[in-house]
Protein backbone atom coordinates (compact mmCIF):
# COMPACT_ATOMS: atom_id res chain seq x y z
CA UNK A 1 10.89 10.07 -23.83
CA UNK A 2 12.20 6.28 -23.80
CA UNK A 3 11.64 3.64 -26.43
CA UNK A 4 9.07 1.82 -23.65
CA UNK A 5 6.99 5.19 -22.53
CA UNK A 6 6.89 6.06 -26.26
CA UNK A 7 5.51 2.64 -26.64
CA UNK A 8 2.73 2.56 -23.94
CA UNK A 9 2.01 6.03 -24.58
CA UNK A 10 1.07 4.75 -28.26
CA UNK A 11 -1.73 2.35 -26.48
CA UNK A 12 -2.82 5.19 -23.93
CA UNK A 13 -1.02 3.52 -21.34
CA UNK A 14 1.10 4.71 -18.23
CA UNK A 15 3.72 3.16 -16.20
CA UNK A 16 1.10 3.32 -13.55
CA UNK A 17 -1.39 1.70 -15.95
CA UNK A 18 1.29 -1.64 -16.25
CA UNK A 19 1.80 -1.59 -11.93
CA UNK A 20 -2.08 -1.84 -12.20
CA UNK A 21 -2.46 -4.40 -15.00
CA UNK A 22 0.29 -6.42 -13.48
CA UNK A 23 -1.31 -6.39 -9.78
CA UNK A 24 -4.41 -6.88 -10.82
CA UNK A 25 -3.52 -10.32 -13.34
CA UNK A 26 -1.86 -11.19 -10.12
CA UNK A 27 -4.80 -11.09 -7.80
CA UNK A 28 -6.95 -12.62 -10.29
CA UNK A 29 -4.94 -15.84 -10.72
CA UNK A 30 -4.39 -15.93 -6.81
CA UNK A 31 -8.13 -15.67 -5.61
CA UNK A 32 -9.80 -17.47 -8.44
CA UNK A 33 -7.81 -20.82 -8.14
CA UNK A 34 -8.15 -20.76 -4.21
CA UNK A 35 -12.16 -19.72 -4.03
CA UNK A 36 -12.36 -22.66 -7.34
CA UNK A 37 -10.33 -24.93 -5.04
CA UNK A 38 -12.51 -24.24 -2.15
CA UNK A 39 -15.69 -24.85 -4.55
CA UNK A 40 -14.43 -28.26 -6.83
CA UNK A 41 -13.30 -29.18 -2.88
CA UNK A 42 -16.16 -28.35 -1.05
CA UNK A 43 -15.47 -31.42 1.72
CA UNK A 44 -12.17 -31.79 1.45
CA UNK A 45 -11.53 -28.03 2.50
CA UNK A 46 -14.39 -28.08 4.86
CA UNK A 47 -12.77 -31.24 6.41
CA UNK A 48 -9.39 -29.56 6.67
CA UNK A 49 -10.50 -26.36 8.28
CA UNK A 50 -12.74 -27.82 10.64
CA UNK A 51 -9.48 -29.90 12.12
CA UNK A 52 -6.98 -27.09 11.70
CA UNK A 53 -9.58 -24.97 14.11
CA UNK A 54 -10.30 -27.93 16.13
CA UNK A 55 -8.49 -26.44 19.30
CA UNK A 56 -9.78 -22.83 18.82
CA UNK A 57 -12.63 -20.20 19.00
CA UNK A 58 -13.30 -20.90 15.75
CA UNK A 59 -13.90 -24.68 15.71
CA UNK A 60 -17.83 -24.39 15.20
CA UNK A 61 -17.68 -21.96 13.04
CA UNK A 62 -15.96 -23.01 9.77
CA UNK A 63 -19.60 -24.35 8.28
CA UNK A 64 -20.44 -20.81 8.31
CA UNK A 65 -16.57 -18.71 7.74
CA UNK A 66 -15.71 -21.27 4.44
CA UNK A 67 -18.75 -19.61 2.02
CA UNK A 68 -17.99 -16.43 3.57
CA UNK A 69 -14.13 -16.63 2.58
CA UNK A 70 -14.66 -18.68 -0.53
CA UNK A 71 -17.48 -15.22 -1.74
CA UNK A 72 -14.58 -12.99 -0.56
CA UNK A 73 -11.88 -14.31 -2.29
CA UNK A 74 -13.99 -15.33 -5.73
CA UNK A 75 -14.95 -11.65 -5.50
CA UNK A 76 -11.49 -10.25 -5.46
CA UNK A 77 -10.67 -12.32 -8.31
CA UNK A 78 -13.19 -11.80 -10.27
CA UNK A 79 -12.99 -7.76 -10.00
CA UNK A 80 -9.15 -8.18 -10.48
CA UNK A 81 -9.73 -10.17 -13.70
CA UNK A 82 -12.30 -7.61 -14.39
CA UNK A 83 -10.50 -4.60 -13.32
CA UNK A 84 -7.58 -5.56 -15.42
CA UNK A 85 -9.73 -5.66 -18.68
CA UNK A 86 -11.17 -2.08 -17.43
CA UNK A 87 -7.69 -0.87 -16.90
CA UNK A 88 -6.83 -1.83 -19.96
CA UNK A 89 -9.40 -0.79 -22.38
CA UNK A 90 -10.57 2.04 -20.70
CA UNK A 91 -8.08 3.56 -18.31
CA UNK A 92 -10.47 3.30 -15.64
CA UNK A 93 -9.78 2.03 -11.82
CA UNK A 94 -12.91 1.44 -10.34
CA UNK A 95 -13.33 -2.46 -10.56
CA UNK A 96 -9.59 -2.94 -9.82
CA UNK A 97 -9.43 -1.08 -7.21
CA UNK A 98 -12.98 -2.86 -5.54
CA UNK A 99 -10.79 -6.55 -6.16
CA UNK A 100 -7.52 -4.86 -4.41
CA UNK A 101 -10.25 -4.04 -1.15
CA UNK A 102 -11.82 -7.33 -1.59
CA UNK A 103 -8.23 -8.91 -1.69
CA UNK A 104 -7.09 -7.17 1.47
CA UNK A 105 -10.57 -8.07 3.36
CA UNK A 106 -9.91 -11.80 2.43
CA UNK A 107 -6.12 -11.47 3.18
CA UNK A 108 -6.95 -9.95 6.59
CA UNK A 109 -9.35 -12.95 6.92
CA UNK A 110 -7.30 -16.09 6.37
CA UNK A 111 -4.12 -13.95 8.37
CA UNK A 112 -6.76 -13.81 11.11
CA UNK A 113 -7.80 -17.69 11.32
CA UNK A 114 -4.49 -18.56 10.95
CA UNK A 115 -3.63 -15.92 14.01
CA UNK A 116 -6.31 -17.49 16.41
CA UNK A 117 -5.30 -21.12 15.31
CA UNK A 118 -2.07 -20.36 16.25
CA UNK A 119 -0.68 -21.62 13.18
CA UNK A 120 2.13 -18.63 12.88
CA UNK A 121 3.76 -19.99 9.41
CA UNK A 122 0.39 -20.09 7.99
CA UNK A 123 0.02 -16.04 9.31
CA UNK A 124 3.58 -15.34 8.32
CA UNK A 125 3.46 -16.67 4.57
CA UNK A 126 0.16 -14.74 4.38
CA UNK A 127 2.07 -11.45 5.01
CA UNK A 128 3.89 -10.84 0.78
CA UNK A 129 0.11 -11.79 -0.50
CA UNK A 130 -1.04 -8.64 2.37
CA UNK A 131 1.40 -6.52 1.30
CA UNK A 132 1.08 -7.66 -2.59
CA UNK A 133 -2.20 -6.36 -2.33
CA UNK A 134 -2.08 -2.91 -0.26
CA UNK A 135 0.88 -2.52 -3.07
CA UNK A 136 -1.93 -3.05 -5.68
CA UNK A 137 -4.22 -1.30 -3.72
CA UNK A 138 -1.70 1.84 -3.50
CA UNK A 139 -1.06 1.71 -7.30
CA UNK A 140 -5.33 2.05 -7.96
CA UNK A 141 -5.97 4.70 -5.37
């Protein structure tokens, strides 16, 4: 055994423990400071969603899509930032692996908007967060 696995293996932990520690810390930074962002910018957000689905199907819905993608994404950040303590202490997946689904729910979300605005950058710098998180999601399952 290597100097690192002897090392983890001395706090109960797996190389597949550390994928899911580090995807989880990951997903917990990324969807707690954009669900915050949407909630300390309540109007400002609204404002700029509302004009960047001005020309689509979506344009009368973003009063009703922003609390529904803010709960989504404060949800996978909050069971990632939970999950990683779980993973930690415990060894145990199941809150993790809830804020990878939640992550890849939202993810699938905003990649949709973005579709049907027909803002394709926006999609196409959503896909490494999407794939960051079926990663993550692979590494809890």
């Amino acid at each position: 055994m290597n100097n690192t696995a002897s090392c983890l293996a001395e706090f109960g932990l797996t190389s597949i423990h550390l994928m899911q520690l580090a995807f989880s810390a990951f997903a917990a930074v990324l969807f707690l400071q954009s669900s915050l962002d949407n909630l300390f910018n309540w109007q400002g957000e609204k404002a700029y969603f509302t004009e960047h689905f001005s020309k689509s199907i979506l344009k009368g819905s973003v009063p009703l899509l922003l609390p529904v993608i803010t709960l989504v994404e404060f949800s996978a950040g909050l069971f990632s930032a939970l999950g990683f303590g779980q993973v930690l202490f415990t060894g145990n997946t199941g809150l993790g692996t809830v804020g990878m689904l939640s992550a890849v729910t939202g993810l699938t979300m905003l990649f949709f908007g973005q579709r049907v605005a027909k803002d394709y950058k926006g999609a196409a710098v959503l896909v490494p967060y999407f794939l960051m998180a079926v990663g993550g999601l692979w590494f809890f399952l």
